[in-house]
C-alpha atoms as a PDB file:
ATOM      1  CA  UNK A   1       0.000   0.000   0.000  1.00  0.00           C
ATOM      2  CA  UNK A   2       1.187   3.524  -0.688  1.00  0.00           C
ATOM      3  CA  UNK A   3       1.851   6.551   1.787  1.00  0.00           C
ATOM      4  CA  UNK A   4      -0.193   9.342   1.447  1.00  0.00           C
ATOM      5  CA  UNK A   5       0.039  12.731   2.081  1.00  0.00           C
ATOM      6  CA  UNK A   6      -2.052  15.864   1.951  1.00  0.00           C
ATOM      7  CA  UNK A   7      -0.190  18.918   1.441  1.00  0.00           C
ATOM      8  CA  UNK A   8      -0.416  22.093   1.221  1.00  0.00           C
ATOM      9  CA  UNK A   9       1.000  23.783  -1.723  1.00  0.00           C
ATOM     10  CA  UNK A  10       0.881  27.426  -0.751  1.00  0.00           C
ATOM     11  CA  UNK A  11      -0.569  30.694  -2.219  1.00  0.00           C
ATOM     12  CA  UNK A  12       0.985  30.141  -5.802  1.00  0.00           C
ATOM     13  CA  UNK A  13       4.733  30.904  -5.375  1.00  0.00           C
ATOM     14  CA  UNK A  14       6.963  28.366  -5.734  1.00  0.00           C
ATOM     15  CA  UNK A  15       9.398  29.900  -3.265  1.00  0.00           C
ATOM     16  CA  UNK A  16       6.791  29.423  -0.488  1.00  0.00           C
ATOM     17  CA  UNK A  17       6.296  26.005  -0.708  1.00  0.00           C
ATOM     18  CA  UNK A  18       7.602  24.619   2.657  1.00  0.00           C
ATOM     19  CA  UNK A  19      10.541  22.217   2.325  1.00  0.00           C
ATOM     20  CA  UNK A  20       8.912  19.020   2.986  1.00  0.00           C
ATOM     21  CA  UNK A  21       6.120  19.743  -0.082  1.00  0.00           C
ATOM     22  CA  UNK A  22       8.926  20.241  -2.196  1.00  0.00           C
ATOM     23  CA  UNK A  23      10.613  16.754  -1.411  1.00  0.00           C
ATOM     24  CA  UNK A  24       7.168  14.885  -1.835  1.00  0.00           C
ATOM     25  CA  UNK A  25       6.427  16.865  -4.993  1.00  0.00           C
ATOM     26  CA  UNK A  26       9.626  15.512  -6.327  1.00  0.00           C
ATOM     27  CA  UNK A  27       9.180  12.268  -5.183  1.00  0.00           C
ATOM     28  CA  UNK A  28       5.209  10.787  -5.369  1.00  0.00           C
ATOM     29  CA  UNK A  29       4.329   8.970  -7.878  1.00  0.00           C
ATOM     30  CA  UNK A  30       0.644   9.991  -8.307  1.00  0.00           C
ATOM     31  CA  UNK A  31       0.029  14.219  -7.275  1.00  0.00           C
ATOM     32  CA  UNK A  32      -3.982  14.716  -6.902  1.00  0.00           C
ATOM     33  CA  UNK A  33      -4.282  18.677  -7.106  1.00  0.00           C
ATOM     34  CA  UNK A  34      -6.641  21.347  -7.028  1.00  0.00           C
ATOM     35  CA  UNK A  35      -6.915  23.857  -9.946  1.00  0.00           C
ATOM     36  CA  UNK A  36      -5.574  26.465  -7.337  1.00  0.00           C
ATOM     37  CA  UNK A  37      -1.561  24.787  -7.623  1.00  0.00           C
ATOM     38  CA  UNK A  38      -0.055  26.596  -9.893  1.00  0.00           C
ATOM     39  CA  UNK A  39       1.471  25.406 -13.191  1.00  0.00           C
ATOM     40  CA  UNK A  40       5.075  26.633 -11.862  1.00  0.00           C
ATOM     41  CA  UNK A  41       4.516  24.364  -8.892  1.00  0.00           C
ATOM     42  CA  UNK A  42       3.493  21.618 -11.123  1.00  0.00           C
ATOM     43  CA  UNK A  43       6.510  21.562 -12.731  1.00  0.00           C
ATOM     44  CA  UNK A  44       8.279  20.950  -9.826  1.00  0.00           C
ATOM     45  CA  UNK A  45       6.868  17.417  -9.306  1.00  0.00           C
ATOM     46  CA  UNK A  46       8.307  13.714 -10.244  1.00  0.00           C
ATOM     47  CA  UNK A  47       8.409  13.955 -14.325  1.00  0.00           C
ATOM     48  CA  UNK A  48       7.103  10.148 -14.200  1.00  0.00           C
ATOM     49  CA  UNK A  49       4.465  11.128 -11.673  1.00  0.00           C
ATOM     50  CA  UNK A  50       1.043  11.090 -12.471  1.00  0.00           C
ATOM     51  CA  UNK A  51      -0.751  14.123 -12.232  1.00  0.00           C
ATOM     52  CA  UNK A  52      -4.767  14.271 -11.819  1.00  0.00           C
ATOM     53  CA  UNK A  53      -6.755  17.783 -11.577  1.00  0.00           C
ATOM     54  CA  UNK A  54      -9.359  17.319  -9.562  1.00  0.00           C
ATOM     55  CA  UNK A  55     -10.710  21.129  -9.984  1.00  0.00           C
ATOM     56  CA  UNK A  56     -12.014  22.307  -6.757  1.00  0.00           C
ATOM     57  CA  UNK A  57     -12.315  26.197  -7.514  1.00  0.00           C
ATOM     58  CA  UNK A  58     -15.127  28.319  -6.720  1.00  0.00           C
ATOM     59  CA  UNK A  59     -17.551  29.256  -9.135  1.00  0.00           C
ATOM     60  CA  UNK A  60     -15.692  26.412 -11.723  1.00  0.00           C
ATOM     61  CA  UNK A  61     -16.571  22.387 -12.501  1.00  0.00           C
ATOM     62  CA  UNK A  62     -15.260  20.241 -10.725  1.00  0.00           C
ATOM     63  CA  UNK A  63     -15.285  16.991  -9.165  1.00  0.00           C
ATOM     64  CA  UNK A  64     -17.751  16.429  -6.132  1.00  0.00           C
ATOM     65  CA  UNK A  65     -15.856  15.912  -2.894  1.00  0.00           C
ATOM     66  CA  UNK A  66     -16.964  12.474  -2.754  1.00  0.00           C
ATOM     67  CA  UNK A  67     -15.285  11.512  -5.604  1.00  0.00           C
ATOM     68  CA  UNK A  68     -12.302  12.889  -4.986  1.00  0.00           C
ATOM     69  CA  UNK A  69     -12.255  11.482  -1.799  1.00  0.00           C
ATOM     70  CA  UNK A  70     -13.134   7.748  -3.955  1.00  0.00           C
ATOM     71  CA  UNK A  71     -10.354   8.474  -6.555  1.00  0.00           C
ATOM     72  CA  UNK A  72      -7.718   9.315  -3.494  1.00  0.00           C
ATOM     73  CA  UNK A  73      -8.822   5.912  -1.386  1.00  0.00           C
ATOM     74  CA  UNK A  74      -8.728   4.042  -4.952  1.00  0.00           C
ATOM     75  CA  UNK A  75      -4.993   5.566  -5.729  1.00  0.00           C
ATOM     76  CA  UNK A  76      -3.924   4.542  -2.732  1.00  0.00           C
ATOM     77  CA  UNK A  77      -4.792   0.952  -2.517  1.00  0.00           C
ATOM     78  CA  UNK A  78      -3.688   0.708  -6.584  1.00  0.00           C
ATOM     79  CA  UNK A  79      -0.417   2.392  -5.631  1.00  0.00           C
ATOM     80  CA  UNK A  80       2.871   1.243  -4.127  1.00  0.00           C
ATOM     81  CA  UNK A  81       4.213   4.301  -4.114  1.00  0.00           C
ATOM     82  CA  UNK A  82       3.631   8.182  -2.681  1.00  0.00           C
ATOM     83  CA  UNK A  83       0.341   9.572  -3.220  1.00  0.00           C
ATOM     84  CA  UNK A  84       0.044  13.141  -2.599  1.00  0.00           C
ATOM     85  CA  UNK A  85      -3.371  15.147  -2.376  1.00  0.00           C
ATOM     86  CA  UNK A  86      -1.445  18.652  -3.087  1.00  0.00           C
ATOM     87  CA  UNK A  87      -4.375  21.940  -2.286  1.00  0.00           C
ATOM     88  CA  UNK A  88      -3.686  25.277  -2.509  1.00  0.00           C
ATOM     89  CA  UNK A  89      -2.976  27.354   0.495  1.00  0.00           C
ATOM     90  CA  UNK A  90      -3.275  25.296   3.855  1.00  0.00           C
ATOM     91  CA  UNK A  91      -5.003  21.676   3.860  1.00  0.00           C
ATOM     92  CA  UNK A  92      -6.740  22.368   7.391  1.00  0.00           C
ATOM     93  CA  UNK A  93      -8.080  26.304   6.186  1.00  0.00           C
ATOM     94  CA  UNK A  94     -11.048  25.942   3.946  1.00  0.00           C
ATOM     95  CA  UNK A  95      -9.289  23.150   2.123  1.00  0.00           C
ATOM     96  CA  UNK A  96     -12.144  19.762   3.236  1.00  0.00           C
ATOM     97  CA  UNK A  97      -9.310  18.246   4.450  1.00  0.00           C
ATOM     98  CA  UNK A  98     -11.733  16.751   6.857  1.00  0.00           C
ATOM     99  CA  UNK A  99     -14.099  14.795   4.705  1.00  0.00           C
ATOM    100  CA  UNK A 100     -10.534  13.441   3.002  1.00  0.00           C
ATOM    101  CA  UNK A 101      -9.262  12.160   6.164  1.00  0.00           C
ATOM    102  CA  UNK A 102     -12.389  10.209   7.168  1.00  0.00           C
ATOM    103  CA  UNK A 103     -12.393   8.689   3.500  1.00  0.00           C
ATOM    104  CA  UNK A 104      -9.016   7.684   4.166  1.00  0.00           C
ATOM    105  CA  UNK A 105      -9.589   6.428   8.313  1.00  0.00           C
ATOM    106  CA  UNK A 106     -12.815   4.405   7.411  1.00  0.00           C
ATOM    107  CA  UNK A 107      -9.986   2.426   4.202  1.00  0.00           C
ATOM    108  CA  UNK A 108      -7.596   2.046   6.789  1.00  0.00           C
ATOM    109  CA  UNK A 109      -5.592   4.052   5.161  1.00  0.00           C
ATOM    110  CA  UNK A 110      -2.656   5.616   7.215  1.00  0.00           C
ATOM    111  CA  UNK A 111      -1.580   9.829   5.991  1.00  0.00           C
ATOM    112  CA  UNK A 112      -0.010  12.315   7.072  1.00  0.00           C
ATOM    113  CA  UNK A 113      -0.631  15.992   6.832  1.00  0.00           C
ATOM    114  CA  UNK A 114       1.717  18.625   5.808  1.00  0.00           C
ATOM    115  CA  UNK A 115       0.536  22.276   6.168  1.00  0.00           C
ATOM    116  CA  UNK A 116       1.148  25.158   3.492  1.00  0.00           C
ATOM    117  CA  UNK A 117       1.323  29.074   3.954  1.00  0.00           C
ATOM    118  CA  UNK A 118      -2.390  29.872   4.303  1.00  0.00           C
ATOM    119  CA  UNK A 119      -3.870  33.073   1.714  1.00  0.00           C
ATOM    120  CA  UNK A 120      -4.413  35.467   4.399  1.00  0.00           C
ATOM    121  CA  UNK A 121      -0.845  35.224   5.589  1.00  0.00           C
ATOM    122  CA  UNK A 122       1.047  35.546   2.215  1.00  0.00           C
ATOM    123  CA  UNK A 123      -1.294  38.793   1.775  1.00  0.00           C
ATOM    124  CA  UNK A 124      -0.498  40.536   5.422  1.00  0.00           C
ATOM    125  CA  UNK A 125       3.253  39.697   3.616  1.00  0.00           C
ATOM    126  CA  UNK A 126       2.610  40.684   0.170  1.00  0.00           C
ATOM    127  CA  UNK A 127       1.175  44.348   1.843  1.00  0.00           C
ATOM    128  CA  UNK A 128       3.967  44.758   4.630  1.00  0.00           C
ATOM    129  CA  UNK A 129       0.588  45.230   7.107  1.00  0.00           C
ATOM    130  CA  UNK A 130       0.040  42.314  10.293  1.00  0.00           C
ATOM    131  CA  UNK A 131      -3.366  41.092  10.764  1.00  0.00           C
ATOM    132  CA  UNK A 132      -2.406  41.984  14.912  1.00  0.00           C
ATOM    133  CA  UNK A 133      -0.870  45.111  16.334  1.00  0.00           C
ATOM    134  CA  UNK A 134      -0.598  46.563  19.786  1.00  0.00           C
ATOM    135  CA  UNK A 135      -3.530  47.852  20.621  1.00  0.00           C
ATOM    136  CA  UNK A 136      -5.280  47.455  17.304  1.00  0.00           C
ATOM    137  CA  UNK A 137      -5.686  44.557  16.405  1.00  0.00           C
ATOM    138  CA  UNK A 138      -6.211  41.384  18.896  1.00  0.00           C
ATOM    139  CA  UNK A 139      -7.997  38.794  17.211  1.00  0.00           C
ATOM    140  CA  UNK A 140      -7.468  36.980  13.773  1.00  0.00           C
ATOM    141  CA  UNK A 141     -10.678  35.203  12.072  1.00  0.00           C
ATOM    142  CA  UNK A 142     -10.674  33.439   8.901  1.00  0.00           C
ATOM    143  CA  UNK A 143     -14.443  33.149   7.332  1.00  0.00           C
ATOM    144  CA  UNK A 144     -16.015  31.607   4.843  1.00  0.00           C
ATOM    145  CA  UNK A 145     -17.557  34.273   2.323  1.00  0.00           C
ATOM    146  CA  UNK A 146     -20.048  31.724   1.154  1.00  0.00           C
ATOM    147  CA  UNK A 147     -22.068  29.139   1.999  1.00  0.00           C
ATOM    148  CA  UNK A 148     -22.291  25.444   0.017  1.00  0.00           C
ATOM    149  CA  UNK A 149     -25.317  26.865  -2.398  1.00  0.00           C
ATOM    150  CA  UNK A 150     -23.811  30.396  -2.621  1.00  0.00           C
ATOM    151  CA  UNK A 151     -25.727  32.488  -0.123  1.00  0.00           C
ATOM    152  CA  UNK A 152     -24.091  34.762   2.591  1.00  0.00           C
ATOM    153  CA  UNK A 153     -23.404  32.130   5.869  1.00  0.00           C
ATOM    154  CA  UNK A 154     -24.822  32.749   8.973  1.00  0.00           C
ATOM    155  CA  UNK A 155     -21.948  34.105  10.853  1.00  0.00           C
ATOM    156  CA  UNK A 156     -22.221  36.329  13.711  1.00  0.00           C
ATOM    157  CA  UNK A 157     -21.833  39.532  12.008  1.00  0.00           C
ATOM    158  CA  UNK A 158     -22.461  41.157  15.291  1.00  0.00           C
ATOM    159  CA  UNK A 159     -19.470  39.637  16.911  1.00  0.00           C
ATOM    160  CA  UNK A 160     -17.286  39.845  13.298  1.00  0.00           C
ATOM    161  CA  UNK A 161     -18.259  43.228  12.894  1.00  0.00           C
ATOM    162  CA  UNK A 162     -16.315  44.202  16.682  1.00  0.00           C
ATOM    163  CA  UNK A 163     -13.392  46.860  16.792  1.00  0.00           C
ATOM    164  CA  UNK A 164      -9.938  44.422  18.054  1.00  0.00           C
ATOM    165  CA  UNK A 165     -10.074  42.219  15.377  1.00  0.00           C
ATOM    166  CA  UNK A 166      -8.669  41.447  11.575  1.00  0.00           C
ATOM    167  CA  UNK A 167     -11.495  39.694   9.361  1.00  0.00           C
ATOM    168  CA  UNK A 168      -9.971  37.410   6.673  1.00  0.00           C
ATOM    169  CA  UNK A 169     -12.555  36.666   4.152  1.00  0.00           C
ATOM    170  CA  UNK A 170     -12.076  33.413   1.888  1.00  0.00           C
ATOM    171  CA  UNK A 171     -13.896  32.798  -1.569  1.00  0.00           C
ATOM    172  CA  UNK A 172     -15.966  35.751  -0.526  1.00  0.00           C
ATOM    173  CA  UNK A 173     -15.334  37.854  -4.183  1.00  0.00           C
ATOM    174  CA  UNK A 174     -18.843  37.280  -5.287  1.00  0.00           C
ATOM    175  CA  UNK A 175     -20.933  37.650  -2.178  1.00  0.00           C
ATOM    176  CA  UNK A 176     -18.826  40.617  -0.365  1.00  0.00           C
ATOM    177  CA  UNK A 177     -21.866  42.923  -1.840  1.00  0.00           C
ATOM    178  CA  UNK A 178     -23.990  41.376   1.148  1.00  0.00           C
ATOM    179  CA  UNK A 179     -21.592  39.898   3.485  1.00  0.00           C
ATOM    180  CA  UNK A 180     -19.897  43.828   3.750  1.00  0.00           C
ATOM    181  CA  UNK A 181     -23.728  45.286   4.571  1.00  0.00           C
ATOM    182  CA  UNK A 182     -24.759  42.451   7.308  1.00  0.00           C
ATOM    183  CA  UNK A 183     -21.336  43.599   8.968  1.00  0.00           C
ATOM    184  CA  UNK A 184     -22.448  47.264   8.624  1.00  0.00           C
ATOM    185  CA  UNK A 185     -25.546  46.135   9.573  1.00  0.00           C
ATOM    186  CA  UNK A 186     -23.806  44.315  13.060  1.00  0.00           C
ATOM    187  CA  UNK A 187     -21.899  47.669  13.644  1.00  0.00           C
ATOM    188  CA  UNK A 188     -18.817  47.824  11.727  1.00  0.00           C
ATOM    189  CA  UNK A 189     -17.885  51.327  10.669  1.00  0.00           C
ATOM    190  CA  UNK A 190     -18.001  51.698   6.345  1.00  0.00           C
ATOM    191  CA  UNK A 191     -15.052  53.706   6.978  1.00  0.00           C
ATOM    192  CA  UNK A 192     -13.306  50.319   8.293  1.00  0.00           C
ATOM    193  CA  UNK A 193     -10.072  49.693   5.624  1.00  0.00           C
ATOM    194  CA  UNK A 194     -10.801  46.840   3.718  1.00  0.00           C
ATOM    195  CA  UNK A 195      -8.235  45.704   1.148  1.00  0.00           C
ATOM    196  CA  UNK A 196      -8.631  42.716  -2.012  1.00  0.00           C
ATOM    197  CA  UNK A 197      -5.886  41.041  -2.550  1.00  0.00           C
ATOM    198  CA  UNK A 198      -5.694  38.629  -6.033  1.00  0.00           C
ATOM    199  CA  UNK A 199      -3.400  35.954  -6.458  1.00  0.00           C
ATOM    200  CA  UNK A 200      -1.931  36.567  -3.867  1.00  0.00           C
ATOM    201  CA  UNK A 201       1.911  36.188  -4.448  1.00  0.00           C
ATOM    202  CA  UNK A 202       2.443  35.368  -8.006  1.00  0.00           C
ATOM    203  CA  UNK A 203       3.941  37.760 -10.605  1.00  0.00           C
ATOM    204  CA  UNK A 204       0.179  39.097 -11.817  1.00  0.00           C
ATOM    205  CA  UNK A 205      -0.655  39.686  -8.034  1.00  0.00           C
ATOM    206  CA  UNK A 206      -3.236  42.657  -7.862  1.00  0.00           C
ATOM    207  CA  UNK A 207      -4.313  44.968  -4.870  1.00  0.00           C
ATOM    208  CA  UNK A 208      -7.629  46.691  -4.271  1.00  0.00           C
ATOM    209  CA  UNK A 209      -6.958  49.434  -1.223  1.00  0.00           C
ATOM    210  CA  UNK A 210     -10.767  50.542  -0.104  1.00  0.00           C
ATOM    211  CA  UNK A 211     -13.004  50.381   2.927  1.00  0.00           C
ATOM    212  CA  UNK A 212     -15.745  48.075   3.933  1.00  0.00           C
ATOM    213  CA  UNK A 213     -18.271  50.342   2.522  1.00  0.00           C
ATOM    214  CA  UNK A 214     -16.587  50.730  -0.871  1.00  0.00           C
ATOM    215  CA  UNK A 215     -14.665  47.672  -1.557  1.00  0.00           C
ATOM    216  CA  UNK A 216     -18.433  45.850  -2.864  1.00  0.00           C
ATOM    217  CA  UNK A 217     -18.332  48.169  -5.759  1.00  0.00           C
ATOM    218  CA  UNK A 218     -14.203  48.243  -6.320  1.00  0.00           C
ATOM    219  CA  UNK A 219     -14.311  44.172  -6.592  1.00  0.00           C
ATOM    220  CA  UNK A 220     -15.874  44.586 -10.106  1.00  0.00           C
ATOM    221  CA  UNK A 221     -12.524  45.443 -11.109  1.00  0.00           C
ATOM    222  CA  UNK A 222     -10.958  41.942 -10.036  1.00  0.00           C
ATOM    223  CA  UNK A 223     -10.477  39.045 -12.490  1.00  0.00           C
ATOM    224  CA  UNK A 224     -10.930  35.990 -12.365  1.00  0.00           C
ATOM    225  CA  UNK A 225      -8.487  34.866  -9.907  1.00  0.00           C
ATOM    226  CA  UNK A 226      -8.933  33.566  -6.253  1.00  0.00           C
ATOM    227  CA  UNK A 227      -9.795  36.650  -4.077  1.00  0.00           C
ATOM    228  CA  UNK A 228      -8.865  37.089  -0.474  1.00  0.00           C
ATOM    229  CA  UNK A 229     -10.420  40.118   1.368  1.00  0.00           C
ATOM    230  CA  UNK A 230      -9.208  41.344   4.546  1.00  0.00           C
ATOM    231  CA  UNK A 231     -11.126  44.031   6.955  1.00  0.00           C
ATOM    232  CA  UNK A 232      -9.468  45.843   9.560  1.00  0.00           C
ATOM    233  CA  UNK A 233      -8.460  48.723  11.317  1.00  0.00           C
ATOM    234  CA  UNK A 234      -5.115  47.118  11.277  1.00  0.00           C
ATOM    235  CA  UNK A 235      -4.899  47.542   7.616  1.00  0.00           C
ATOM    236  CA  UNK A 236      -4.767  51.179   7.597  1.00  0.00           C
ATOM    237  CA  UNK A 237      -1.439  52.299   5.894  1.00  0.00           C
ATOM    238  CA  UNK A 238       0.488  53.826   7.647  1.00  0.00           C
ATOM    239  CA  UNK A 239       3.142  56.772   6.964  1.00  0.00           C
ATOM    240  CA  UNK A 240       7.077  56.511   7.246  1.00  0.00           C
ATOM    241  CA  UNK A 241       6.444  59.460   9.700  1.00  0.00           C
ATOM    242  CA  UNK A 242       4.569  57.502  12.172  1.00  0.00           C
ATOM    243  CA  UNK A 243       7.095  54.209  11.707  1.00  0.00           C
ATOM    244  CA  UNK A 244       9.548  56.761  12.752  1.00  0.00           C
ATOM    245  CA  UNK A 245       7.714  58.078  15.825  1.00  0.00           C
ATOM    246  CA  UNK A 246       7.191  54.698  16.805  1.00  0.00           C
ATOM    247  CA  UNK A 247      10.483  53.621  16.538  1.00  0.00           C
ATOM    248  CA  UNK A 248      11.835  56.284  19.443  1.00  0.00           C
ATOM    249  CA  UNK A 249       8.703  56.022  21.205  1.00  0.00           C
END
């Protein structure tokens, strides 16, 4: 029987895969991967592995989860070799890692679980701004920006929408329209900075500076690339003359 791995390939760059991603790209002999791994990752892997898209991108076909999770159990009883399930960003962030694992537990299938650089961490690098600061910021949460038929989800919006914390908002490009006025709606200040951040580390990386109240009508502008939003007062830019200050303060 094969060992499998789920991995997580990053936000797109090559030079933020982790170490051990890179060694079991180079080295598995079948690579299941989601449309999100990028081609210049791809060609990174074993050149007699066997490479299978299995899609998983909003808004684009795909297979259903339950047959990836069938095609992964089936490649890894077939195989003798290293089976990697390679998904963008983190496996354990938005990434149904879960439903994979219990496909694999209930084969008796033994795997191991390699995390990636998450979206909303690559971004707070790609802009030079922390999702916490002194003061500011407290709290990180990473939400959802849709639910499984496309509809806003029923998060607390009261308890998102409170000053202290940074609000990272995955696959939320299409739906921000609503999801921005239920956290108006729960108290959040329009004003807030919000910021849209596609592809988020590769070479056509794009940046949408606005606010909460704005940033609805500025996402028109995006492409069609995967969109991570993040709300915060911690986002505000701030000027080399305040860096300064703080520095002797």
């Amino acid at each position: 029987m094969s060992r499998v791995f789920l991995a997580g390939a990053g936000p797109g760059n090559p030079d933020l895969l982790t170490v051990r991603a890179l060694r079991l790209l180079q080295i598995s002999t079948v690579i299941l991967h989601d449309s999100l791994v990028s081609e210049e990752i791809l060609a990174l892997a074993n050149p007699a592995a066997q490479l299978i898209d299995v899609g998983k991108r909003c808004g684009r076909h795909s297979a259903t989860q339950d047959e990836i999770c069938a095609l992964l159990v089936q490649e890894a009883l077939a195989s003798d070799g290293i089976v990697l399930r390679l998904k963008g960003g983190d496996p354990m962030i938005f990434g149904r890692a879960t439903e994979e694992m219990q496909a694999l537990e209930a084969a008796g299938i033994a795997y191991e679980i390699v995390p990636g650089i998450t979206a909303a961490l690559a971004a707070s690098a790609s802009l030079k701004r922390s999702l916490t600061q002194r003061l500011v910021s407290r709290a990180v949460h990473f939400v959802a920006g849709h639910a499984a038929d496309g509809s806003i989800p029923g998060h607390d919006f009261a308890a998102l929408a409170q000053k202290g914390g940074t609000l990272a908002v995955y696959m939320g490009a299409q739906s921000f329209g609503g999801f921005a006025a239920h956290l108006v709606e729960g108290g959040l200040d329009p004003a807030t900075p919000a910021l849209a951040i596609e592809n988020v580390s590769r070479p056509d990386e794009r940046i949408i500076n606005s606010t909460a109240g704005s940033l609805p009508g500025a996402l028109r502008e995006a492409g069609e690339g995967p969109v991570l939003i993040l709300v915060g007062d911690a986002l505000a830019k701030r000027h080399p003359a305040s860096l300064l200050a703080e520095a002797f303060a």
